[in-house]
Protein backbone atom coordinates (compact mmCIF):
# COMPACT_ATOMS: atom_id res chain seq x y z
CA UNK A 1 105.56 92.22 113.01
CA UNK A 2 108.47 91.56 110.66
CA UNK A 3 108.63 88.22 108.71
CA UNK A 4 111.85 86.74 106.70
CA UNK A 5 111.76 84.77 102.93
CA UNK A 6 114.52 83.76 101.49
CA UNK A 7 114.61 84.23 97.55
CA UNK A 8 115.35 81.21 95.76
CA UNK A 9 116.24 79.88 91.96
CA UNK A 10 113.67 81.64 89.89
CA UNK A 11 113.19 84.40 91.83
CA UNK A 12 110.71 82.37 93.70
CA UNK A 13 110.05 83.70 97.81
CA UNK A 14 107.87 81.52 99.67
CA UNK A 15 105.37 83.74 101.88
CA UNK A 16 104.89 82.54 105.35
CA UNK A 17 102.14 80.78 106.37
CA UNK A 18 101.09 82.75 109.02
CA UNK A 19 100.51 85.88 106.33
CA UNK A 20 99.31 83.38 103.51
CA UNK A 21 96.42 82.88 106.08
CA UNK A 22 95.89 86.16 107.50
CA UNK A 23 95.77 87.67 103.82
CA UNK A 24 93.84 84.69 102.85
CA UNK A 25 95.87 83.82 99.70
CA UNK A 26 95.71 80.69 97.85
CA UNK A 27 98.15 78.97 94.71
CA UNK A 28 96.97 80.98 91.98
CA UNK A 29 95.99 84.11 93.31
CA UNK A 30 98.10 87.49 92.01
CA UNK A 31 100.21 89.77 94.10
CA UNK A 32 101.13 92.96 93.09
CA UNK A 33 104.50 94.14 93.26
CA UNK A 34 105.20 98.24 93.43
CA UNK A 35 108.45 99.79 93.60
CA UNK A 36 108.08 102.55 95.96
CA UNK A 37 111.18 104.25 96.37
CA UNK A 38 113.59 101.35 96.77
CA UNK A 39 111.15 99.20 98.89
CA UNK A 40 108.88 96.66 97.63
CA UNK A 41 105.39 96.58 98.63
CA UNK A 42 103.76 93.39 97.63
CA UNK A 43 99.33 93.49 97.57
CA UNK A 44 96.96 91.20 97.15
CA UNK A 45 95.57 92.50 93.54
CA UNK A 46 91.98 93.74 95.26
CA UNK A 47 93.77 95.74 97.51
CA UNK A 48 95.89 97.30 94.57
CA UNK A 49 92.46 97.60 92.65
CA UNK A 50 90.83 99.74 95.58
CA UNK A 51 94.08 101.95 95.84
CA UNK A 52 94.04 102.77 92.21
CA UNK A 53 90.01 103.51 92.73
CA UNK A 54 91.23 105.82 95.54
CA UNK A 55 93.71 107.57 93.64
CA UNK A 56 91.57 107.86 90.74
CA UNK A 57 88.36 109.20 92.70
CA UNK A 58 90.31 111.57 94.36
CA UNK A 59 91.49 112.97 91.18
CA UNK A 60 87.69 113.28 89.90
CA UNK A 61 86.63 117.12 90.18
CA UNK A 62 82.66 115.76 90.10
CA UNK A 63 82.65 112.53 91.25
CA UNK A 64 80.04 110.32 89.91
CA UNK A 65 78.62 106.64 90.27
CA UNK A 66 78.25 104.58 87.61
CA UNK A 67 74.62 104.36 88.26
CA UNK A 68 74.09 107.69 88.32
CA UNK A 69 75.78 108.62 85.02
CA UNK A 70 73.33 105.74 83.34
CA UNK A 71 70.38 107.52 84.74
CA UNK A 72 71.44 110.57 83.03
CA UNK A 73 72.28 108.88 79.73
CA UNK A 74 68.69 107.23 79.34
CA UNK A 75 67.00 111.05 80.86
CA UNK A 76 69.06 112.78 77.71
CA UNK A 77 67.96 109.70 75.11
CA UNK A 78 64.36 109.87 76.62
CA UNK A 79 64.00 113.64 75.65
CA UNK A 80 65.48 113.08 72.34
């Protein structure tokens, strides 16, 4: 579904309610604004958070969690 917002004086665009609700967005929270190739795609900043994880995972040649690379750490200090 399309929706309309009309910018006004300071750049200010008022979201519609019916999206401020389905998105769950409150005063205060930050959006995310991304140029991509002369449209504007606005996110919620989680949502640009788990792109960027995404991206970044996908770039990963061995992927590895967190937890995992820990376990390794205190395995190599251990046998020191």
């Amino acid at each position: 579904m399309t929706y309309h917002a009309k910018l006004i004086k300071g750049g200010k665009i008022v979201i519609p309610a019916i999206l401020r609700h389905k998105f769950k967005l409150e005063d205060g929270d930050t959006l995310v604004f991304d140029d991509a190739g002369g449209k504007i795609v606005i996110q919620t900043r989680g949502a640009a958070l788990l792109e960027l994880q995404a991206k970044v995972r996908a770039k990963l040649k061995n992927p590895v969690s967190v937890d995992t690379y820990l376990k390794e750490k205190w395995a190599e200090a251990d046998n020191e």
